[in-house]
PDB file of N, CA and C in Angstrom:
ATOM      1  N   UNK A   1      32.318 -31.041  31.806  1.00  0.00           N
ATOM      2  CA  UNK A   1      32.620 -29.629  31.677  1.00  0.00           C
ATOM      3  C   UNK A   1      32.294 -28.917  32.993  1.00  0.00           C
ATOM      4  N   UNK A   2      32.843 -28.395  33.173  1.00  0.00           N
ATOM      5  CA  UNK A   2      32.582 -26.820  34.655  1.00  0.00           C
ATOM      6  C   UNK A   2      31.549 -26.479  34.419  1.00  0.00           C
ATOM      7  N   UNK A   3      30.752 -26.199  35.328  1.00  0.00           N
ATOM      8  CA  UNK A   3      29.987 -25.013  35.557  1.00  0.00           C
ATOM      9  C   UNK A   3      29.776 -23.741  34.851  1.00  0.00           C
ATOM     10  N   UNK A   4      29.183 -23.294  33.668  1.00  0.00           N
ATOM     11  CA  UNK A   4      29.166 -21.596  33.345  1.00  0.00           C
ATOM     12  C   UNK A   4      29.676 -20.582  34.800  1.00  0.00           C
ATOM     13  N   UNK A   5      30.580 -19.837  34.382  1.00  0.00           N
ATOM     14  CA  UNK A   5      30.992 -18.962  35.651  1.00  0.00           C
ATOM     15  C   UNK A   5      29.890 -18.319  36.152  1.00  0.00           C
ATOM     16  N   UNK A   6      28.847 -18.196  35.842  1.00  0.00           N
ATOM     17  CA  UNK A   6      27.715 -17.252  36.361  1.00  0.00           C
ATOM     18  C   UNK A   6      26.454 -17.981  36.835  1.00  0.00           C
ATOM     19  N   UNK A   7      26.658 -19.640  36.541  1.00  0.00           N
ATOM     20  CA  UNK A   7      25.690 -20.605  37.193  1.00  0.00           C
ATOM     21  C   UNK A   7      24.995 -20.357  38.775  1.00  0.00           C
ATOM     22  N   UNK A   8      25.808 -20.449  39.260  1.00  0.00           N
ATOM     23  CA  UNK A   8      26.064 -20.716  40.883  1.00  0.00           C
ATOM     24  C   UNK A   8      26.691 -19.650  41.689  1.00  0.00           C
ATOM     25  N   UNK A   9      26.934 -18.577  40.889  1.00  0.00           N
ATOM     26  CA  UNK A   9      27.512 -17.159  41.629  1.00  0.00           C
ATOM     27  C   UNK A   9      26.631 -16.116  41.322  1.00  0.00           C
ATOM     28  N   UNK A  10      26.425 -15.579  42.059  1.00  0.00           N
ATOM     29  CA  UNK A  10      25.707 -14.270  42.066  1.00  0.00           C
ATOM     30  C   UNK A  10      27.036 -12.742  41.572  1.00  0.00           C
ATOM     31  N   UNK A  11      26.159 -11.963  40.779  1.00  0.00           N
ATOM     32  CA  UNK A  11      26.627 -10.653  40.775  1.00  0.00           C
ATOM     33  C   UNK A  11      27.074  -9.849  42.035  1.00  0.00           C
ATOM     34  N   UNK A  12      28.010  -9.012  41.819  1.00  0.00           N
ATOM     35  CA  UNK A  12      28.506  -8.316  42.771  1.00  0.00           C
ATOM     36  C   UNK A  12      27.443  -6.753  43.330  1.00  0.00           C
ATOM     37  N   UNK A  13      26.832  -6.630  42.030  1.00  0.00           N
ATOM     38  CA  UNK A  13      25.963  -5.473  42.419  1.00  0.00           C
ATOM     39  C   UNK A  13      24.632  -5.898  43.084  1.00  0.00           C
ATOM     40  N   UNK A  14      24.171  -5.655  43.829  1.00  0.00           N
ATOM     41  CA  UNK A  14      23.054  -6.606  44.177  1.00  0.00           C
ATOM     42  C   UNK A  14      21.886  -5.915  43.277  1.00  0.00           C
ATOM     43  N   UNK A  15      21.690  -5.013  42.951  1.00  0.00           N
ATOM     44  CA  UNK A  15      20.891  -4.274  41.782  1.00  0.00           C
ATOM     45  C   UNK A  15      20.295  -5.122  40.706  1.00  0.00           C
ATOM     46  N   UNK A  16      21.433  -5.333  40.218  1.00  0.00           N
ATOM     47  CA  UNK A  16      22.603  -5.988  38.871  1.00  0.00           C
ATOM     48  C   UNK A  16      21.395  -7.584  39.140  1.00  0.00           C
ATOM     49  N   UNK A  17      21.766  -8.338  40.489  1.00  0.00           N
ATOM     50  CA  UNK A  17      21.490  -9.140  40.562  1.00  0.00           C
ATOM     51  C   UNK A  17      19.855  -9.714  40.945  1.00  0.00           C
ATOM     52  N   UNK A  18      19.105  -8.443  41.408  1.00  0.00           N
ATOM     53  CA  UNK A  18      17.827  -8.253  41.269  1.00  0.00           C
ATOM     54  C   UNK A  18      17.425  -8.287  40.114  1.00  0.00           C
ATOM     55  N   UNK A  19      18.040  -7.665  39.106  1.00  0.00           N
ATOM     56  CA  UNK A  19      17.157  -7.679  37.881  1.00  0.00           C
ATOM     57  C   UNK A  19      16.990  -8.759  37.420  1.00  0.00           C
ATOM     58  N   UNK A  20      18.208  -9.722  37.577  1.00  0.00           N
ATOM     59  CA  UNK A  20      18.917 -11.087  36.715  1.00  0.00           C
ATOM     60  C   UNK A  20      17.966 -12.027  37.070  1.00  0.00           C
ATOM     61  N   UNK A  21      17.735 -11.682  38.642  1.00  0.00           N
ATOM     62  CA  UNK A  21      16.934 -12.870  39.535  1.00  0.00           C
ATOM     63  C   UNK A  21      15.937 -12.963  39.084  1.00  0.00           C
ATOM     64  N   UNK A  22      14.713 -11.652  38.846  1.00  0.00           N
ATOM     65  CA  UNK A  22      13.115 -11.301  38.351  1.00  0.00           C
ATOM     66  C   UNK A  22      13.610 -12.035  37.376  1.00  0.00           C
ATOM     67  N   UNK A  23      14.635 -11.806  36.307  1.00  0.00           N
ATOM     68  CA  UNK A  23      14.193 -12.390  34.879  1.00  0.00           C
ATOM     69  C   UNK A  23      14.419 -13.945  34.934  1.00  0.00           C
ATOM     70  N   UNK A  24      14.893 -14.394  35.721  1.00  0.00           N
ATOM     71  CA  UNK A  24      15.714 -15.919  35.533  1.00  0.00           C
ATOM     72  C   UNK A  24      13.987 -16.789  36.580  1.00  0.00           C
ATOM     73  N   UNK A  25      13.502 -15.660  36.952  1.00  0.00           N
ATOM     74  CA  UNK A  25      12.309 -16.816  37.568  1.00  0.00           C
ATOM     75  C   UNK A  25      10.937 -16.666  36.709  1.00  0.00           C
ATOM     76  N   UNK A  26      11.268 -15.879  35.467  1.00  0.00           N
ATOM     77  CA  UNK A  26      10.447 -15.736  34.380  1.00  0.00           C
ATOM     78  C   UNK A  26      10.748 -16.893  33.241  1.00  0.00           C
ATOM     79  N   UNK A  27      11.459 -17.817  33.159  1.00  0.00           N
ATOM     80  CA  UNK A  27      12.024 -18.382  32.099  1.00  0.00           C
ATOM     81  C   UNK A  27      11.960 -19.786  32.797  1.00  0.00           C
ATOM     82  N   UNK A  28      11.516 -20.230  31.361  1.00  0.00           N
ATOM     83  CA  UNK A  28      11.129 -21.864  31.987  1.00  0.00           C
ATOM     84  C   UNK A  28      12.433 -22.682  32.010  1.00  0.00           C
ATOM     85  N   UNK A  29      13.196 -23.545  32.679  1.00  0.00           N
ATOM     86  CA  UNK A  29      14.077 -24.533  32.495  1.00  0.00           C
ATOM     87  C   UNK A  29      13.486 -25.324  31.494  1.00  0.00           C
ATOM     88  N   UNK A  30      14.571 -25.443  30.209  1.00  0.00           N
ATOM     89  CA  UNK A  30      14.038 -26.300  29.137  1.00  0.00           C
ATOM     90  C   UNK A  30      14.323 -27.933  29.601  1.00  0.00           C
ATOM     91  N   UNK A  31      15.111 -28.272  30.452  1.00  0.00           N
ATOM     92  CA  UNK A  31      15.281 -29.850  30.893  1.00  0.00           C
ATOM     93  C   UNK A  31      14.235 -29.871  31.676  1.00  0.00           C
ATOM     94  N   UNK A  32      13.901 -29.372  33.103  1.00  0.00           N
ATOM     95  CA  UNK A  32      12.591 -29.605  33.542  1.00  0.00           C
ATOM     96  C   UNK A  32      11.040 -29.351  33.072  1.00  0.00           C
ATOM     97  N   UNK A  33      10.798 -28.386  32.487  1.00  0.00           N
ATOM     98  CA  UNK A  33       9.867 -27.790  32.092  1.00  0.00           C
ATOM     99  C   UNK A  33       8.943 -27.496  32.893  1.00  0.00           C
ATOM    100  N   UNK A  34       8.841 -27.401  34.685  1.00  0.00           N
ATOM    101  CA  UNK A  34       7.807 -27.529  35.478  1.00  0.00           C
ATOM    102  C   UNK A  34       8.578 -26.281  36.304  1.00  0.00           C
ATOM    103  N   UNK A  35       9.576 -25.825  36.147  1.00  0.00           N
ATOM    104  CA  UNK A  35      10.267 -25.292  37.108  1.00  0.00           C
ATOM    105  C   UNK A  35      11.178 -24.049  36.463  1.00  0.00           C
ATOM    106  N   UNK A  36      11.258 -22.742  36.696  1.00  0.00           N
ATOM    107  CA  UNK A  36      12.149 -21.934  36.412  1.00  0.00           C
ATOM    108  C   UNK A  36      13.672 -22.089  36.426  1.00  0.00           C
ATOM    109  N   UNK A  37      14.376 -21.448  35.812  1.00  0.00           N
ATOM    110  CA  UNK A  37      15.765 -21.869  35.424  1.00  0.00           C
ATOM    111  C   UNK A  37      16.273 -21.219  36.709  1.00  0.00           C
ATOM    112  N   UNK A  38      15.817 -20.300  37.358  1.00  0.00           N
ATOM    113  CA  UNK A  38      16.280 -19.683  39.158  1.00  0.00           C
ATOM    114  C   UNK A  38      15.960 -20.782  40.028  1.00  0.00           C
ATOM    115  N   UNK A  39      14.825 -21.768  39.666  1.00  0.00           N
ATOM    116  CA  UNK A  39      14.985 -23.092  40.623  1.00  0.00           C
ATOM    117  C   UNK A  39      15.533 -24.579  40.497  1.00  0.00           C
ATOM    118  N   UNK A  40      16.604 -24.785  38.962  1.00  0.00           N
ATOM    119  CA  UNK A  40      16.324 -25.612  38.445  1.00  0.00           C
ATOM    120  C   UNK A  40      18.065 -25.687  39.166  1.00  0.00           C
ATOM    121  N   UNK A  41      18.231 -27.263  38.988  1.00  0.00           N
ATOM    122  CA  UNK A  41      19.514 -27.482  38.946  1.00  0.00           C
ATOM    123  C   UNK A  41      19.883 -27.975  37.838  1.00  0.00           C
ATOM    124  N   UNK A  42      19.507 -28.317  36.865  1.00  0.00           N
ATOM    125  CA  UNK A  42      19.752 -28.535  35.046  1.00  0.00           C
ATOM    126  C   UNK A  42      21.336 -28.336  34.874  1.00  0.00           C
ATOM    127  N   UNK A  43      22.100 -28.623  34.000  1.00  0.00           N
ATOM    128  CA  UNK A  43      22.772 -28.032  34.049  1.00  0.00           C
ATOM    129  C   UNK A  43      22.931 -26.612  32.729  1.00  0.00           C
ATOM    130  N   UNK A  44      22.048 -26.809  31.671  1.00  0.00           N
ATOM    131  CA  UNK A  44      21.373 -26.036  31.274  1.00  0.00           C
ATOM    132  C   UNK A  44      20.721 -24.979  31.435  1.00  0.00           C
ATOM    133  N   UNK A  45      20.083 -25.524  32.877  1.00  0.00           N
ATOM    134  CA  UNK A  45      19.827 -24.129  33.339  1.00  0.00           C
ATOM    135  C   UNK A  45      20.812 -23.370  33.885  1.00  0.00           C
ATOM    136  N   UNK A  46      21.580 -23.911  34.272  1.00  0.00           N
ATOM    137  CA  UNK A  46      22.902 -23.051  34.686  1.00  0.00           C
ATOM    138  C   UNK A  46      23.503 -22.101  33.599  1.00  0.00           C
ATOM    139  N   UNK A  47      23.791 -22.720  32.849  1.00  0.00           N
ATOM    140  CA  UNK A  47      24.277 -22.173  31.518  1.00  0.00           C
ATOM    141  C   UNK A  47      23.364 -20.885  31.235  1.00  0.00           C
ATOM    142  N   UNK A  48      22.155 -20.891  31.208  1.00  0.00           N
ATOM    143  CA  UNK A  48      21.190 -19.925  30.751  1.00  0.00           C
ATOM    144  C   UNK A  48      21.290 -19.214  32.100  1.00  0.00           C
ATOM    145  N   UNK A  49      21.231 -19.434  33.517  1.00  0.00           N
ATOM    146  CA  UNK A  49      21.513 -18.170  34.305  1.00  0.00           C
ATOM    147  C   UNK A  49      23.200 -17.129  34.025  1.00  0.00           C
ATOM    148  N   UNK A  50      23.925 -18.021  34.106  1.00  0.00           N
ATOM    149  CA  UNK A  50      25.036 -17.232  33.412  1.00  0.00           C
ATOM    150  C   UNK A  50      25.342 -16.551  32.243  1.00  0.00           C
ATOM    151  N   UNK A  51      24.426 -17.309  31.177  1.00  0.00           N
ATOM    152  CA  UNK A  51      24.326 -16.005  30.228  1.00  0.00           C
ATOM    153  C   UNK A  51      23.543 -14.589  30.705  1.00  0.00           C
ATOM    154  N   UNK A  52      22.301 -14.792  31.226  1.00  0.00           N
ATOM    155  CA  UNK A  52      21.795 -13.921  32.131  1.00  0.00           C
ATOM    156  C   UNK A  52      22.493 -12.772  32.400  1.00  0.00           C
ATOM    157  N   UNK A  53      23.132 -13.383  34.103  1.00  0.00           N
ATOM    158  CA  UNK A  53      23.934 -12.496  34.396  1.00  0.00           C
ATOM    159  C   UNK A  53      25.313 -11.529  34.017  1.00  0.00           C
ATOM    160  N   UNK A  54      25.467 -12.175  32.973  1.00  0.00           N
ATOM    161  CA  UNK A  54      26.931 -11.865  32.093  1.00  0.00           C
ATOM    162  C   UNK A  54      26.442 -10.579  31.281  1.00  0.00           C
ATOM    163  N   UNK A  55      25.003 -10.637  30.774  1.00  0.00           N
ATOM    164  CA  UNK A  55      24.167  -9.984  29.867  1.00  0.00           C
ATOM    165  C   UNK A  55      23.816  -8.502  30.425  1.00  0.00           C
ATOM    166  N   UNK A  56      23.287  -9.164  31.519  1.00  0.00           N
ATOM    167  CA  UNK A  56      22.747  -7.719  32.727  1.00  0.00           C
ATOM    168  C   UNK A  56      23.845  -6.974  32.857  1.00  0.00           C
ATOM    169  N   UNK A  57      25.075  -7.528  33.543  1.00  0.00           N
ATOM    170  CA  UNK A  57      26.524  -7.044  34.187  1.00  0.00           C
ATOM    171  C   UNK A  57      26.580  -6.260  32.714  1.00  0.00           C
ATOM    172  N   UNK A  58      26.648  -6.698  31.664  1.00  0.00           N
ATOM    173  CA  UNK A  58      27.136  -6.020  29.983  1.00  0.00           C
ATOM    174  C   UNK A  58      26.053  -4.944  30.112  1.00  0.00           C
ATOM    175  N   UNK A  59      25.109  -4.529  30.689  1.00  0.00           N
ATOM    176  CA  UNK A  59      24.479  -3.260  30.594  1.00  0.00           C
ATOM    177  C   UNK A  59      23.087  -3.576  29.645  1.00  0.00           C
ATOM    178  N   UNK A  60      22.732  -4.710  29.159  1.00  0.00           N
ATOM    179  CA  UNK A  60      21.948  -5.531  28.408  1.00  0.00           C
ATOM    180  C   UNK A  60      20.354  -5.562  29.143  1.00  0.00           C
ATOM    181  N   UNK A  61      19.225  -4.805  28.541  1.00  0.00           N
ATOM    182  CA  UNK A  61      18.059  -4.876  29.419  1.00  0.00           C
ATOM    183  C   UNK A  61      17.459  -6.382  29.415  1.00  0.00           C
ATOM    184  N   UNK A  62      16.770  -6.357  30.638  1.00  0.00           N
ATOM    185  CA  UNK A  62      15.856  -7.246  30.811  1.00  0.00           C
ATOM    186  C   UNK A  62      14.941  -8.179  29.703  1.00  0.00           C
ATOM    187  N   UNK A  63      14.328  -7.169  29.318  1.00  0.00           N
ATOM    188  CA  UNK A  63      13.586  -7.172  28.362  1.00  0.00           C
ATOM    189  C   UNK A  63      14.336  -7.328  26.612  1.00  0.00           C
ATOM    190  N   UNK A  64      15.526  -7.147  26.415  1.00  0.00           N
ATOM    191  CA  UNK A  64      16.121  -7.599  25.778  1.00  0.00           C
ATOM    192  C   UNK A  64      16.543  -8.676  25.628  1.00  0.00           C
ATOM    193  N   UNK A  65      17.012  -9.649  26.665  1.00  0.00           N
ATOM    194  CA  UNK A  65      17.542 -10.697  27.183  1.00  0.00           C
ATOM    195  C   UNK A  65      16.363 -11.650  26.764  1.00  0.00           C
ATOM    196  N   UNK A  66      15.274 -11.546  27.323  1.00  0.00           N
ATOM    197  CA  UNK A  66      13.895 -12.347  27.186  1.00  0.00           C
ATOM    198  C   UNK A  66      13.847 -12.614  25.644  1.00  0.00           C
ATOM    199  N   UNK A  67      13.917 -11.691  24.664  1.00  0.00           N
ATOM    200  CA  UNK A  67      13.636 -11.536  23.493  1.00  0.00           C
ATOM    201  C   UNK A  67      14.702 -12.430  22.716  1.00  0.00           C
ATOM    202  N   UNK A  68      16.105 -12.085  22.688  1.00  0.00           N
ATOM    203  CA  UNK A  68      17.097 -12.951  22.736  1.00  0.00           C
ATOM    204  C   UNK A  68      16.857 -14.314  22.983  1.00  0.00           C
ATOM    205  N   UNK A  69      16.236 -14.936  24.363  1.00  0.00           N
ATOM    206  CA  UNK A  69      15.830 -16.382  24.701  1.00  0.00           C
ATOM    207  C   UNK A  69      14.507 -16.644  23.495  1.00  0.00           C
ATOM    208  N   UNK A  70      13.931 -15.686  23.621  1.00  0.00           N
ATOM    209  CA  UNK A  70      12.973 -16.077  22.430  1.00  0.00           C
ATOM    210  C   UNK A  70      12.791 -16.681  21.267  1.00  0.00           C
ATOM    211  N   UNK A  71      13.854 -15.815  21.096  1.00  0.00           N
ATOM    212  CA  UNK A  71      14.088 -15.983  19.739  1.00  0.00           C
ATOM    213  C   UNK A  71      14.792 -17.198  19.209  1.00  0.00           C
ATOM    214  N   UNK A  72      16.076 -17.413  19.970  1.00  0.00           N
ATOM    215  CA  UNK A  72      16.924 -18.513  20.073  1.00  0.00           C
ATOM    216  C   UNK A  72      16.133 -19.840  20.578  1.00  0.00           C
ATOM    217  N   UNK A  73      15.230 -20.187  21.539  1.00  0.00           N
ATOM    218  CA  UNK A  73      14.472 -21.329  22.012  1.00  0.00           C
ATOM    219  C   UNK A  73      13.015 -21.579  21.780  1.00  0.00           C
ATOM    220  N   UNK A  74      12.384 -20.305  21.164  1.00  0.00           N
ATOM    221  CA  UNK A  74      10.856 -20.043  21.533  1.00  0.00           C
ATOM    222  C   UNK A  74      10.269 -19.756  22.125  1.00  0.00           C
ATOM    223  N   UNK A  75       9.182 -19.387  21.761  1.00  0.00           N
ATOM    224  CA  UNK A  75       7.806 -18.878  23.100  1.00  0.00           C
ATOM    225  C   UNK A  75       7.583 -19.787  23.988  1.00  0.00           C
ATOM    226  N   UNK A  76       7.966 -20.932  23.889  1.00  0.00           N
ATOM    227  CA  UNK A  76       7.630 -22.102  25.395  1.00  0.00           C
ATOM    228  C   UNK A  76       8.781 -21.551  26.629  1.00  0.00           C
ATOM    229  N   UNK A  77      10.029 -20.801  26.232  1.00  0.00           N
ATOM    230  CA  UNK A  77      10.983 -20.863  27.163  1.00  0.00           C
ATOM    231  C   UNK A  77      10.199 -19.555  28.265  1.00  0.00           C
ATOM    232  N   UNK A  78       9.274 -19.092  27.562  1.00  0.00           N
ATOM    233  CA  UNK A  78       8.767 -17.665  28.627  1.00  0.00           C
ATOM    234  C   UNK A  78       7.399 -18.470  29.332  1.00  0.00           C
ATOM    235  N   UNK A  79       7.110 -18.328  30.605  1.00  0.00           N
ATOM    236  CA  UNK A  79       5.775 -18.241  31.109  1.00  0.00           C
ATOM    237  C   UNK A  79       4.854 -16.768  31.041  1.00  0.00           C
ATOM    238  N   UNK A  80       5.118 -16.301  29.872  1.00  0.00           N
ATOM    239  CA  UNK A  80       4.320 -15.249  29.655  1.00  0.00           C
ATOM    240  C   UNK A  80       4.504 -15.163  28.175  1.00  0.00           C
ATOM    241  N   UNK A  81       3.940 -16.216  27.526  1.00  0.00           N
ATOM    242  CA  UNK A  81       4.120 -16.473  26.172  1.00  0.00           C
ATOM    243  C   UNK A  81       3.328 -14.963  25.465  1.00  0.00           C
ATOM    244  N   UNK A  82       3.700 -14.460  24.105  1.00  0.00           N
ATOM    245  CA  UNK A  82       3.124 -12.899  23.967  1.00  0.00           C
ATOM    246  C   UNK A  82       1.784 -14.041  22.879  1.00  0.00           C
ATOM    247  N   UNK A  83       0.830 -12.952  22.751  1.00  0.00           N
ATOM    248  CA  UNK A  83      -0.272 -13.677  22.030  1.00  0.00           C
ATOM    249  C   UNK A  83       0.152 -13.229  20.117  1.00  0.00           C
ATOM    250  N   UNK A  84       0.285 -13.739  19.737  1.00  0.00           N
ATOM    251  CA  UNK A  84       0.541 -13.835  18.013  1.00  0.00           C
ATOM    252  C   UNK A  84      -0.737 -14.259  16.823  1.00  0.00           C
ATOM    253  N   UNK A  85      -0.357 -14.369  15.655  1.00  0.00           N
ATOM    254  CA  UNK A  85      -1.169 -14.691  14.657  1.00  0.00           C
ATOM    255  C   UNK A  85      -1.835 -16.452  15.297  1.00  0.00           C
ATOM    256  N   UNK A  86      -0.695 -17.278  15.884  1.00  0.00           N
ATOM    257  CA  UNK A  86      -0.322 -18.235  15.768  1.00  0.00           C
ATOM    258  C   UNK A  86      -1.205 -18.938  17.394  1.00  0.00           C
ATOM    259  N   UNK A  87      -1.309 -17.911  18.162  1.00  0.00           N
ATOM    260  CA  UNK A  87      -1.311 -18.092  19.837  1.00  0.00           C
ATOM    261  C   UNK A  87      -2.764 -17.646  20.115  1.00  0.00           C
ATOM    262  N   UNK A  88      -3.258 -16.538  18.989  1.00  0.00           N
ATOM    263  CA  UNK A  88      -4.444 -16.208  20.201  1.00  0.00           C
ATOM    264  C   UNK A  88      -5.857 -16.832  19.874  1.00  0.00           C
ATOM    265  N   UNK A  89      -5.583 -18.091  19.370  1.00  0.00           N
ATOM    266  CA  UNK A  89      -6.517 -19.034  19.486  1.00  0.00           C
ATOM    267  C   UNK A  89      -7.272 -19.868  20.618  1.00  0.00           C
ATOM    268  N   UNK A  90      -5.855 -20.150  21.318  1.00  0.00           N
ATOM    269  CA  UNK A  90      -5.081 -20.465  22.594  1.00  0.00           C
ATOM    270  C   UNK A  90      -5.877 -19.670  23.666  1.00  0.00           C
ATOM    271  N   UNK A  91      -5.726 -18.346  23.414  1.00  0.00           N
ATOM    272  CA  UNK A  91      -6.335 -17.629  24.554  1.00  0.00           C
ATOM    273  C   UNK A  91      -8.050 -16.906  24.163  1.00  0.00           C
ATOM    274  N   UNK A  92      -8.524 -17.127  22.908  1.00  0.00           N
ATOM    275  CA  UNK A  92      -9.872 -16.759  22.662  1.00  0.00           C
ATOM    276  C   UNK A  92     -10.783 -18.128  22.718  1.00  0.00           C
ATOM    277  N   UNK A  93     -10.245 -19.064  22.437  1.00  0.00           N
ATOM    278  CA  UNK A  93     -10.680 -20.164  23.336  1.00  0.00           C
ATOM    279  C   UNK A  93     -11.577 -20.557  24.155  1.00  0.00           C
ATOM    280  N   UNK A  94     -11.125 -20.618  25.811  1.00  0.00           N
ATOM    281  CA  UNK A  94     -11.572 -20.567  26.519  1.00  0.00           C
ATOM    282  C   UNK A  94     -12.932 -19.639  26.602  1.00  0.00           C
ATOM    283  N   UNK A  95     -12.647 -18.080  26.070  1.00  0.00           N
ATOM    284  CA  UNK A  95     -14.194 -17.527  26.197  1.00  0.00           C
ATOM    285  C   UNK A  95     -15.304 -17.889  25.397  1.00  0.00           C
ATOM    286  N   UNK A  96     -14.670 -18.609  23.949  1.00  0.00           N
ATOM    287  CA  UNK A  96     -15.554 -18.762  23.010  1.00  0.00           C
ATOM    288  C   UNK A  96     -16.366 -20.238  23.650  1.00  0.00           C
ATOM    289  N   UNK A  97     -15.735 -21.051  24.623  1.00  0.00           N
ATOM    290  CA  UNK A  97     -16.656 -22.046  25.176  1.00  0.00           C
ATOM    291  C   UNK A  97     -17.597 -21.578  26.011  1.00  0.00           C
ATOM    292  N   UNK A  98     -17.186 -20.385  26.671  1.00  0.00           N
ATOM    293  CA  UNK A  98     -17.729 -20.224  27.425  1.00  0.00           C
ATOM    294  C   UNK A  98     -19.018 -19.224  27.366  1.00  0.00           C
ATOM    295  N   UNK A  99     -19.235 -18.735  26.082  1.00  0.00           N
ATOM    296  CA  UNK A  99     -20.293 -17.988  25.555  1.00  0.00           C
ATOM    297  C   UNK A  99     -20.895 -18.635  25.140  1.00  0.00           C
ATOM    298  N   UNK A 100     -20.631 -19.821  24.028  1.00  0.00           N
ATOM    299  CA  UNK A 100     -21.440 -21.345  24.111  1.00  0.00           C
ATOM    300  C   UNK A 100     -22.383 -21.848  24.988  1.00  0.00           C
ATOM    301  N   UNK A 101     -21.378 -21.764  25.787  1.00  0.00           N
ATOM    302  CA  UNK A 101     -22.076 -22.830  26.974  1.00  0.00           C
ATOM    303  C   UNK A 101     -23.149 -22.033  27.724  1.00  0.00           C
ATOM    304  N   UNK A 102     -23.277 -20.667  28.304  1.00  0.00           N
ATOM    305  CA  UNK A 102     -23.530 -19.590  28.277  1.00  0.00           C
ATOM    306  C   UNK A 102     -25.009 -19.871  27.509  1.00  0.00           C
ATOM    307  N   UNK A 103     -24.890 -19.352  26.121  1.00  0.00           N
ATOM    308  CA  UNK A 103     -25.896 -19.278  25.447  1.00  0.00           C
ATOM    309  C   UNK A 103     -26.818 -20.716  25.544  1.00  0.00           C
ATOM    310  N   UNK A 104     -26.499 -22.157  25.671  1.00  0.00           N
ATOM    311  CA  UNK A 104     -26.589 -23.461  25.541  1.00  0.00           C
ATOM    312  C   UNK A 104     -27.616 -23.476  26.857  1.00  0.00           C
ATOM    313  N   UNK A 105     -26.991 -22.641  28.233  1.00  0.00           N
ATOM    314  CA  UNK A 105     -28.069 -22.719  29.193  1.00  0.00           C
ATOM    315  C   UNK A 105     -28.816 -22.317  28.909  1.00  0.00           C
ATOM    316  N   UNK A 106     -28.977 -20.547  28.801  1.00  0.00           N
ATOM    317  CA  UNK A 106     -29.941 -19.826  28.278  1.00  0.00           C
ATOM    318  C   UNK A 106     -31.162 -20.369  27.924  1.00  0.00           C
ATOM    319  N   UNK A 107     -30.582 -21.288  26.698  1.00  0.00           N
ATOM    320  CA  UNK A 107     -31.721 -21.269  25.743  1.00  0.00           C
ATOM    321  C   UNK A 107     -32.392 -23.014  26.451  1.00  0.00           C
ATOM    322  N   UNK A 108     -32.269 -23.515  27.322  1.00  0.00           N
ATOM    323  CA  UNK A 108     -32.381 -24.405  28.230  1.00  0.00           C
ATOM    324  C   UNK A 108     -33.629 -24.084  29.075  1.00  0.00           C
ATOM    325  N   UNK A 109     -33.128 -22.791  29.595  1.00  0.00           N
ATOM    326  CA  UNK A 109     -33.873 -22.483  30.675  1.00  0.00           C
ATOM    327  C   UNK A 109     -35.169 -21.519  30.372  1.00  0.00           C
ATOM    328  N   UNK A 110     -34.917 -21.117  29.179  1.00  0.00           N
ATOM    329  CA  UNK A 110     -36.063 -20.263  28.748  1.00  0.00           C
ATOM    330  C   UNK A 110     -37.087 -21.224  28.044  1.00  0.00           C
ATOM    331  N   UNK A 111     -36.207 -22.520  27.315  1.00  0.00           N
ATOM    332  CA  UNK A 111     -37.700 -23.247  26.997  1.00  0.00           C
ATOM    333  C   UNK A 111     -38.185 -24.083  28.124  1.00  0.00           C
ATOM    334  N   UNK A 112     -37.900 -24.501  29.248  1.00  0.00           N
ATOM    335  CA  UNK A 112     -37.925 -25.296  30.295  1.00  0.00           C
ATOM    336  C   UNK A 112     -39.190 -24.580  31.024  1.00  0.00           C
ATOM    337  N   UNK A 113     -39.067 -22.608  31.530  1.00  0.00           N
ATOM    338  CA  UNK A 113     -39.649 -21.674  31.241  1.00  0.00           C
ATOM    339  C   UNK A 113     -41.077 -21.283  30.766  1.00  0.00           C
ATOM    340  N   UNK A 114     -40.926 -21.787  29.468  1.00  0.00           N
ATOM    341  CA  UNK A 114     -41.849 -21.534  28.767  1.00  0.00           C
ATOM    342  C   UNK A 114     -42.845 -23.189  28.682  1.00  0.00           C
ATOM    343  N   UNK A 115     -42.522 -24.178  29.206  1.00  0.00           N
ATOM    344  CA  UNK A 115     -42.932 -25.837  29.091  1.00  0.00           C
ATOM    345  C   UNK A 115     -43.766 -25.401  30.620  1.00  0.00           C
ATOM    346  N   UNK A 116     -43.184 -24.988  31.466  1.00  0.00           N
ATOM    347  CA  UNK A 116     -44.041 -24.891  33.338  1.00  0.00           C
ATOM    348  C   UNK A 116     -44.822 -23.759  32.916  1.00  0.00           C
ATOM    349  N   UNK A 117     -44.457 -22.847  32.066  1.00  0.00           N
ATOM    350  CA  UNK A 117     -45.832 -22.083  32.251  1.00  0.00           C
ATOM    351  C   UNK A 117     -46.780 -22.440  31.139  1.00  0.00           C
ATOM    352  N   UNK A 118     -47.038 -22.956  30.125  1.00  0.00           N
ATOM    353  CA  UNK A 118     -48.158 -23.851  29.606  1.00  0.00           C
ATOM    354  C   UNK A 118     -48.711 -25.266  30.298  1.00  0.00           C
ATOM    355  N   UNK A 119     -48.065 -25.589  31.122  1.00  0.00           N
ATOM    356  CA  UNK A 119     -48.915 -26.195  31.854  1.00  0.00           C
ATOM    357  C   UNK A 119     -50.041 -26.205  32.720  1.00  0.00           C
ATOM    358  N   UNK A 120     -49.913 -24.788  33.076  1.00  0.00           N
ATOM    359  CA  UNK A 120     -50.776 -24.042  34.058  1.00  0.00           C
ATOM    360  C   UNK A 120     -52.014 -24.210  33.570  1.00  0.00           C
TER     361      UNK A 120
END
């Protein structure tokens, strides 16, 4: 099959094509997964920049477009996954080890603390 017409061509407005660009280096290539669909040669990703730009050119926000990919592929297709019922485990996480660990010294160093000064 060809190319999506909007793969490999840029918009005529360069505006038009700023916006397309910010959003297309926000979105993960689903064949690579290491690399944005603005750096990917996939041909998938092609497909998904031309919907893009077809979307923008249609007067279609940014932020609409994203939501659309969302919805249709999932929260993995964004590198700015939104936090949910489902997600912010994911991101409370990390602090909850780290108040642990945190508290784990603490209480380390205060009996360690309290062992050098009864020795005296």
């Amino acid at each position: 099959m060809p190319p999506a017409p909007y793969a490999y061509r840029q918009l005529d407005d360069p505006k038009l094509e700023e916006k397309a660009q910010r959003l297309m280096e926000t979105i993960r290539c689903l064949t690579c997964q290491s690399q944005s669909i603005a750096d990917s040669d996939a041909s998938l990703a092609g497909d998904m920049r031309s919907q893009i730009r077809q979307r923008i050119a249609a007067g279609e926000e940014p932020e609409a477009i994203r939501a659309w990919l969302v919805e249709r592929y999932g929260d993995y297709i964004t590198y700015t996954p939104r936090v949910t019922s489902l997600t912010w485990p994911l991101f409370a996480a990390p602090l909850l080890i780290l108040l642990v660990a945190g508290l784990l010294l603490r209480k380390r160093f205060v009996r360690r603390r309290l062992m050098d000064g009864e020795g005296l």
